[in-house]
Protein backbone atom coordinates (compact mmCIF):
# COMPACT_ATOMS: atom_id res chain seq x y z
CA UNK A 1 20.37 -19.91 12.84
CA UNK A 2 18.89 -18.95 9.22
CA UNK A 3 18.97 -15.50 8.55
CA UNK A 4 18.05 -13.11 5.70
CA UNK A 5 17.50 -9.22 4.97
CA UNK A 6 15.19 -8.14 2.20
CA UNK A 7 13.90 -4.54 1.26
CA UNK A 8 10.04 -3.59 -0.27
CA UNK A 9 8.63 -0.64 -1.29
CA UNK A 10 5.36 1.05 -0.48
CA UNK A 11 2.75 1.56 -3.01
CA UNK A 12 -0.26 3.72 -4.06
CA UNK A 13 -3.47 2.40 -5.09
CA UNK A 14 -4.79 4.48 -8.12
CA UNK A 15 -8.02 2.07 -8.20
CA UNK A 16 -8.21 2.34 -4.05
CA UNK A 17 -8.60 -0.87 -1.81
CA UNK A 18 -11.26 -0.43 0.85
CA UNK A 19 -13.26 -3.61 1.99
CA UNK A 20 -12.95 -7.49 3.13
CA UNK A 21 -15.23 -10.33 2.06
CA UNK A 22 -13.46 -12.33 4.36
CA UNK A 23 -11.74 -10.39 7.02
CA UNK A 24 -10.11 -14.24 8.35
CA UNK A 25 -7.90 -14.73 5.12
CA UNK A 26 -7.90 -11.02 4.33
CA UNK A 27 -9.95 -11.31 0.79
CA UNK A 28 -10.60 -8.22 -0.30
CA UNK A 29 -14.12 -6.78 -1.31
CA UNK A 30 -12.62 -5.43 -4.62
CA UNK A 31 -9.81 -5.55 -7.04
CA UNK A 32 -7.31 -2.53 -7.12
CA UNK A 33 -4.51 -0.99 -9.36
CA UNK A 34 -1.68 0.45 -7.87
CA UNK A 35 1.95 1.49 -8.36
CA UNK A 36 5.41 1.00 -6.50
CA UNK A 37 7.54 3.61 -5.06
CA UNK A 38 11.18 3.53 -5.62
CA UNK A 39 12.53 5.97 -2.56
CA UNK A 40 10.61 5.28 0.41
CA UNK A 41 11.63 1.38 1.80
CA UNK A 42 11.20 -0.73 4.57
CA UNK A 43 13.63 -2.51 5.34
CA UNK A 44 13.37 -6.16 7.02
CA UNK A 45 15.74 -8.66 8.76
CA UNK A 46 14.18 -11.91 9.70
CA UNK A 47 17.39 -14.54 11.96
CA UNK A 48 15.27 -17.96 13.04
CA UNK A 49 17.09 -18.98 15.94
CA UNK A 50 16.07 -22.30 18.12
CA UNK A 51 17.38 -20.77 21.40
CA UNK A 52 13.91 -18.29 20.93
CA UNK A 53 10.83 -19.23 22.40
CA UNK A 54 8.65 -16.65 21.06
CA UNK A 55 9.23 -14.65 17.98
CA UNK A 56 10.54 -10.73 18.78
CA UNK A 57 9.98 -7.86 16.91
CA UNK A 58 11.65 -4.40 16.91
CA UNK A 59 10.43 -1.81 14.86
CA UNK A 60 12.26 1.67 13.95
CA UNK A 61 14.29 0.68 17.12
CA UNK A 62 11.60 -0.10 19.82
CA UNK A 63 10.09 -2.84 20.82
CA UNK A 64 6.67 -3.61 19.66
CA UNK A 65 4.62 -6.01 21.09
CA UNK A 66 1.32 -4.56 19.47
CA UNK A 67 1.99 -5.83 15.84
CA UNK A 68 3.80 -8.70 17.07
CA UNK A 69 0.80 -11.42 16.85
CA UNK A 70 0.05 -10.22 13.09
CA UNK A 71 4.00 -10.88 12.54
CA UNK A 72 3.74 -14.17 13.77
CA UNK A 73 0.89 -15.25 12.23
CA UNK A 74 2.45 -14.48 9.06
CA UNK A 75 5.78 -16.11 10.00
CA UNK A 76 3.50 -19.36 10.75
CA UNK A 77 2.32 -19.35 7.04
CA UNK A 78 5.91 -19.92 6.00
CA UNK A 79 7.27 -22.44 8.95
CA UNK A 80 4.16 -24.58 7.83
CA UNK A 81 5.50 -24.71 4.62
CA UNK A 82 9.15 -25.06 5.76
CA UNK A 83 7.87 -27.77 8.36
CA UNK A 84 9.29 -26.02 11.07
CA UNK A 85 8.74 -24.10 14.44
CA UNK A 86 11.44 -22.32 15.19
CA UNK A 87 10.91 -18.99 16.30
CA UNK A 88 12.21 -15.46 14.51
CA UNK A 89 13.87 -12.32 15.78
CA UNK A 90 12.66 -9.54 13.37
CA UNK A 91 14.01 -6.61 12.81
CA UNK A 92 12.48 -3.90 10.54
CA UNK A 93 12.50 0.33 10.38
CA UNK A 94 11.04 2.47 7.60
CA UNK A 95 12.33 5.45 6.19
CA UNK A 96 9.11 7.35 6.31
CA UNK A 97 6.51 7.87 9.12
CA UNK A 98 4.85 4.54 9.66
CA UNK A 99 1.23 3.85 10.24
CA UNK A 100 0.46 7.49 8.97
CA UNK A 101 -1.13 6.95 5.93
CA UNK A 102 1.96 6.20 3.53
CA UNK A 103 1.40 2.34 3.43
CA UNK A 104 4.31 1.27 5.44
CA UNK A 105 2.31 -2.20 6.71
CA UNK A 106 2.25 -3.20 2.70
CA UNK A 107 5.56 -2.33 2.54
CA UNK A 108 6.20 -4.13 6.20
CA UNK A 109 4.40 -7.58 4.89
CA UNK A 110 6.07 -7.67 1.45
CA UNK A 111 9.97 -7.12 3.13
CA UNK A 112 8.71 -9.59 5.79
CA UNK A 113 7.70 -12.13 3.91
CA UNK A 114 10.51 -11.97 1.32
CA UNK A 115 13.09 -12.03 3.82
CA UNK A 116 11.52 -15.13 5.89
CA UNK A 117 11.56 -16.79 2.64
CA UNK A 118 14.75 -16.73 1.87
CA UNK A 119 15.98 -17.34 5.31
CA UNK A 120 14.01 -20.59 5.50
CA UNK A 121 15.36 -21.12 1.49
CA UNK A 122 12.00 -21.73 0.45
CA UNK A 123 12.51 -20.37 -3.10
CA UNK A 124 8.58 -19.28 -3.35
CA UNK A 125 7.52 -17.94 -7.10
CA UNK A 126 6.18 -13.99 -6.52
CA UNK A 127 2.58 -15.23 -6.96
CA UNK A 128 2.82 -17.29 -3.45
CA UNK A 129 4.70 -14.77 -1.99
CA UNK A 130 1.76 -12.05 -2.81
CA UNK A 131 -0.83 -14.79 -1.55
CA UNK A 132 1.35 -14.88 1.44
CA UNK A 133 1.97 -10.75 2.05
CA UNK A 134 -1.69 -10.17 1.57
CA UNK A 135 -2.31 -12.31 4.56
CA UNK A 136 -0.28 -9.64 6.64
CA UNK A 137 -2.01 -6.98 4.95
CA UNK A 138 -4.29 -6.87 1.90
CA UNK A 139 -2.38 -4.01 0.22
CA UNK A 140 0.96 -6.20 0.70
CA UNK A 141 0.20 -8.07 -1.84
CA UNK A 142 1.39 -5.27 -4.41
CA UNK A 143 4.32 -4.28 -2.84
CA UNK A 144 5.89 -7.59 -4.07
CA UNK A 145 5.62 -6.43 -7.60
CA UNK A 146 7.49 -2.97 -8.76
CA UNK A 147 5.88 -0.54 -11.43
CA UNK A 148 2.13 -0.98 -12.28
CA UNK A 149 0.56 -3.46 -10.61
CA UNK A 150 -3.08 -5.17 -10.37
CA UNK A 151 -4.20 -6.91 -7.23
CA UNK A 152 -7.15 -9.50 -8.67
CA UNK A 153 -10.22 -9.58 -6.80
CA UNK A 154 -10.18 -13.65 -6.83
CA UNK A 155 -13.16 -16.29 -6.30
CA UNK A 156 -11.72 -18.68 -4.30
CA UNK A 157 -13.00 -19.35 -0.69
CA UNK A 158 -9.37 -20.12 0.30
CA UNK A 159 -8.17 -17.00 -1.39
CA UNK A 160 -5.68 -18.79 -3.36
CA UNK A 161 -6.84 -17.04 -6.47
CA UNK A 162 -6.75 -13.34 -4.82
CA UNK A 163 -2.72 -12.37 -5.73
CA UNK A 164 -1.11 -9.18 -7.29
CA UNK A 165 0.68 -9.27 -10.82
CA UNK A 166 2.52 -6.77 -12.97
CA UNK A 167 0.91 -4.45 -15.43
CA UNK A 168 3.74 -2.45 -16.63
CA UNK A 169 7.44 -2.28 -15.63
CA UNK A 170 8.36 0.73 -14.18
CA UNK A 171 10.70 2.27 -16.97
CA UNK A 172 8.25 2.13 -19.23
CA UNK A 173 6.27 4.70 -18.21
CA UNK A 174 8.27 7.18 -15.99
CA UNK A 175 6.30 8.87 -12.97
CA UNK A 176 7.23 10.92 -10.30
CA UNK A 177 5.72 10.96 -6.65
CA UNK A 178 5.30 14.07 -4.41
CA UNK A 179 4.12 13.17 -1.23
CA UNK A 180 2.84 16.24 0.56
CA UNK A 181 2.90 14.97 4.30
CA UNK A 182 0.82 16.83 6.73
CA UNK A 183 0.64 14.75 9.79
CA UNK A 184 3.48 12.05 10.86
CA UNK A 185 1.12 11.25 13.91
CA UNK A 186 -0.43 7.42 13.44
CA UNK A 187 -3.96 7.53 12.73
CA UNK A 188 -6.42 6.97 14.88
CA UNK A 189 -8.31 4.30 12.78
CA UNK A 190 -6.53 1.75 11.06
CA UNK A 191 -7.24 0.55 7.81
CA UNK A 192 -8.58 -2.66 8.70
CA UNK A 193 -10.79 -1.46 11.48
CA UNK A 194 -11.83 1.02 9.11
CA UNK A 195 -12.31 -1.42 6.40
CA UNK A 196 -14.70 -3.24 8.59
CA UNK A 197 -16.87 0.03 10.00
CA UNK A 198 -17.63 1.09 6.48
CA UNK A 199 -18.34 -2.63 5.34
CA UNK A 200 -21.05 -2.65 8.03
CA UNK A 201 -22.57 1.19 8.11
CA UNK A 202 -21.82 2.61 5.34
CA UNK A 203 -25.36 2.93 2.45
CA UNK A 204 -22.46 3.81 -0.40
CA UNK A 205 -20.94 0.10 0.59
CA UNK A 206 -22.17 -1.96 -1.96
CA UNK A 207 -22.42 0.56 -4.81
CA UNK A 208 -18.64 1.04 -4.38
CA UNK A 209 -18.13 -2.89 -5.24
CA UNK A 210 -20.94 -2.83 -7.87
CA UNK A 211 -18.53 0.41 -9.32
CA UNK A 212 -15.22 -1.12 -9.01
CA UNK A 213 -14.77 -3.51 -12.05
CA UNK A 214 -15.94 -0.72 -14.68
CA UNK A 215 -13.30 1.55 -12.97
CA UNK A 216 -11.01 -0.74 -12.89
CA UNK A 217 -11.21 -1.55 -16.54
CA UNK A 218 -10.59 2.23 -17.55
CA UNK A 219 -7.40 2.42 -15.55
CA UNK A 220 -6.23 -0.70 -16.99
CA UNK A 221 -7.13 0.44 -20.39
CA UNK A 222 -5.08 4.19 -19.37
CA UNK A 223 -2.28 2.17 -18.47
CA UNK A 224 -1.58 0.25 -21.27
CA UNK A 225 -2.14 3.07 -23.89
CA UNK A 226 -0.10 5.57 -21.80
CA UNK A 227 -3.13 7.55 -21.69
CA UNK A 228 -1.95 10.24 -18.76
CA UNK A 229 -5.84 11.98 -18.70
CA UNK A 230 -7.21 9.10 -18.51
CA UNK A 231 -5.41 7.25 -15.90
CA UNK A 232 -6.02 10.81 -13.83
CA UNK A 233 -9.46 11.01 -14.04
CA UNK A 234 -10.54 7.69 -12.51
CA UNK A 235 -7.45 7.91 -10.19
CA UNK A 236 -9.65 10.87 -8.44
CA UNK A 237 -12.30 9.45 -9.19
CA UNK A 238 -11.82 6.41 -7.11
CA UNK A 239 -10.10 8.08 -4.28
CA UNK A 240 -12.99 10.93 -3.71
CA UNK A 241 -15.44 7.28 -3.62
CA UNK A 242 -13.29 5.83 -1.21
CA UNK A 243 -13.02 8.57 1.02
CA UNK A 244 -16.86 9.49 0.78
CA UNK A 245 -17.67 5.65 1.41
CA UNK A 246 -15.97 5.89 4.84
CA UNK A 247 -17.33 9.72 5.49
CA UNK A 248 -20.71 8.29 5.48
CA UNK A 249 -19.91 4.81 7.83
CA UNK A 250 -21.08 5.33 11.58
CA UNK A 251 -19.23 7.21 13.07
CA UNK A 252 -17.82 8.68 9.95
CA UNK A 253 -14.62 8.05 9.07
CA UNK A 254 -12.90 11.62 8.13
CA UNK A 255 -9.26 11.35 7.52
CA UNK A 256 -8.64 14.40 5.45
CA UNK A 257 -7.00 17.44 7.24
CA UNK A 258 -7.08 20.70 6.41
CA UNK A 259 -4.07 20.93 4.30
CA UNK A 260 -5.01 17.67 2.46
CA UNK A 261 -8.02 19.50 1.09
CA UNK A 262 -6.36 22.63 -0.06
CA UNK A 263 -3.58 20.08 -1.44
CA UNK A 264 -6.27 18.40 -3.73
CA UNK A 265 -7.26 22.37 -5.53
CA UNK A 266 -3.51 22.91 -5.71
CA UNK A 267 -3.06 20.04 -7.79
CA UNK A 268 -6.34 20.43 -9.38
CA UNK A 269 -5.45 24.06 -10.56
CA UNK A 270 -2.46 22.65 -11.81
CA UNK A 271 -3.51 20.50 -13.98
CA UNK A 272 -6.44 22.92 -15.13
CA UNK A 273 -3.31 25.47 -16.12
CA UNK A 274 -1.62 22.45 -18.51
CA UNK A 275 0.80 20.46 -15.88
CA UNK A 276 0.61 17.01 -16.09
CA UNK A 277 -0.85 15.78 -12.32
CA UNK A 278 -3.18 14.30 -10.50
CA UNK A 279 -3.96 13.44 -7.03
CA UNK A 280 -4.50 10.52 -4.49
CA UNK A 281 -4.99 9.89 -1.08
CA UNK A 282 -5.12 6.95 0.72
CA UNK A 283 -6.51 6.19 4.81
CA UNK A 284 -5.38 9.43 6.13
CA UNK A 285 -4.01 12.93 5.13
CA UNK A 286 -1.02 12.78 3.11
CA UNK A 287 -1.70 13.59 -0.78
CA UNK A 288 0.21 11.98 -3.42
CA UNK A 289 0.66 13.95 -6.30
CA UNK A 290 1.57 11.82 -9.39
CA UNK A 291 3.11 14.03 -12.14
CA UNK A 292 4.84 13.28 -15.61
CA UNK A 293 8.56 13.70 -14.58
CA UNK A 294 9.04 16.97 -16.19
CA UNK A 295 6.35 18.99 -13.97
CA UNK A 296 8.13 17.46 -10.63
CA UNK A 297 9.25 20.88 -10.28
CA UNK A 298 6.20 23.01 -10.26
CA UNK A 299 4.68 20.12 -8.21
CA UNK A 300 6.65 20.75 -5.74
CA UNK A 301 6.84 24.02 -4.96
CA UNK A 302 3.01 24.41 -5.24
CA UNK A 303 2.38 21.79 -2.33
CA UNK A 304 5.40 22.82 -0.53
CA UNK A 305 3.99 26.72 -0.26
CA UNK A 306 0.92 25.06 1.80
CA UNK A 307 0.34 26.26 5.08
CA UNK A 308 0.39 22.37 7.04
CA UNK A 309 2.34 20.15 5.04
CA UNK A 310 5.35 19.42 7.39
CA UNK A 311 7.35 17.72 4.56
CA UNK A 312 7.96 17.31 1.52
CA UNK A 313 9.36 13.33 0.27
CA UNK A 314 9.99 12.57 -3.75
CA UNK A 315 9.91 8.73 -5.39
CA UNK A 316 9.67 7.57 -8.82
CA UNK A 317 8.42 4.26 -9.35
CA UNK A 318 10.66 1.68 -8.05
CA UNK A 319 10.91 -2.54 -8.10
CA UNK A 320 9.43 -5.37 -6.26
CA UNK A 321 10.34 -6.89 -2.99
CA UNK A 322 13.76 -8.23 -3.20
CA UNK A 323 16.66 -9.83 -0.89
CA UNK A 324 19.78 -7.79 0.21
């Protein structure tokens, strides 16, 4: 037996992910910017044990055979590499609602693949590890990396080009996360399914890959000169695209709620009134507000006064996927 724990932290696109070019190796269609949270965690133990025949998986406590075969494909990525075939007992819980729109699968890949790692002591650099996690799940890749991080776009058909990197540590330019939860119910329409709908029906498909490099220039540019407007305005900007992309697929993908709308002119009217905040939202209802650290506060008790959002969770920005 060969056994190891590691823990990985969620993260939020600011330049949004939404698209494959090739749906096999799980390219995506664009580039994206994103950062890590520190308080919200998955948490992942991988034991390889010969007496197995089949790797297991238990998740928050119960069984689950319907993620199982993306598990195992991405535990195959690293036995090839270990030259082995012994199966895997996983174990791994979150401690926020999973599959509800807070990015618990990036989170889920990057713990996942960090902890397999290690327990097969294959020592990978971060860069493989990212090539590796994105494989799971496209926004894994990040989640490897802490602070401000950019996922590049790539050019290589075998996608070994298309890996995450650091922009910016996370102390060096202090944010604060309030999520403003309004459903804990998984959504109906995964992100990968969803990727795929809009990829095929949407007419705002290819204009939002035509858009993405300008926009993702600007945040780039935001980031490294601290510039907190800046980095708001195409934050929104890119999440209102996103979201409008997959409005107009067939059927239309809609995963705003009610409170998630009044949410957005909370945060909006915030920021018109001098507090430093913006908003985004990723595939489904829960807005992020990201604030300078001093307006947490007032953040707070704005979204918390909404009529719909059930909870209430804080993070800063937090580090990479690591071993326990």
């Amino acid at each position: 037996m060969s056994s190891a724990t590691a823990i990985a932290h969620p993260n939020i696109a600011l330049v949004k992910y939404w698209g494959k070019r090739d749906a096999a190796l799980n390219l995506p269609a664009v580039g994206s910017i994103s950062i890590t949270l520190d308080t919200l965690a998955t948490t992942t133990s991988v034991q390889f044990d010969s007496d197995l025949d089949r790797d297991t998986l238990s998740l928050d406590g119960q069984s689950s055979e319907t993620s199982l075969g993306r598990v195992s494909a991405c535990l195959d990525l690293l036995r090839a590499r270990a030259g082995v075939d012994t199966r895997a007992a996983v174990s791994t819980s979150n401690n926020f609602p999973t599959g509800a729109g807070l990015a618990s699968s990036a989170s889920g890949f990057a713990a996942l693949v960090t902890a397999a790692d290690a327990a097969l002591s294959l020592d990978l650099p971060p860069q493989t590890r990212s090539i590796l996690a994105r494989q799971g799940s496209g926004s894994a890749a990040r989640s490897i990396f802490g602070g401000y991080v950019e996922m590049h776009l790539g050019k290589a058909s075998d996608g070994s080009d298309c890996f995450a990197e650091p922009l910016l540590d996370a102390p060096d330019w202090p944010m604060t996360v309030t999520v403003a939860v309004v459903s804990k119910t998984s959504k109906k329409v995964g992100s990968t399914e969803g990727m795929e709908l809009t990829r095929h029906t949407s007419p705002y498909y290819d204009a939002w890959v035509a858009g993405q490099s300008a926009d993702l220039d600007e945040a780039r540019s935001a980031i490294e000169a601290r510039d907190f407007d800046k980095l708001a305005e195409i934050s929104e900007h890119s999440c209102l695209k996103m979201h409008a992309l997959a409005a107009a697929a067939r059927p239309g993908l809609v995963y705003l709620q009610g409170p998630t709308l009044e949410a957005m002119h909370r945060v909006r009217a915030l920021r018109a009134s001098g507090c430093g905040v913006f908003f985004t939202i990723d595939a489904g209802p829960q807005l992020k507000a990201i604030s300078l650290p001093e307006h947490r506060g007032q953040v707070t008790s704005a979204l918390a006064d909404i009529d719909g959002v059930v909870e209430i969770l804080q993070s800063g920005l937090g580090e990479g996927a690591r071993v326990v």
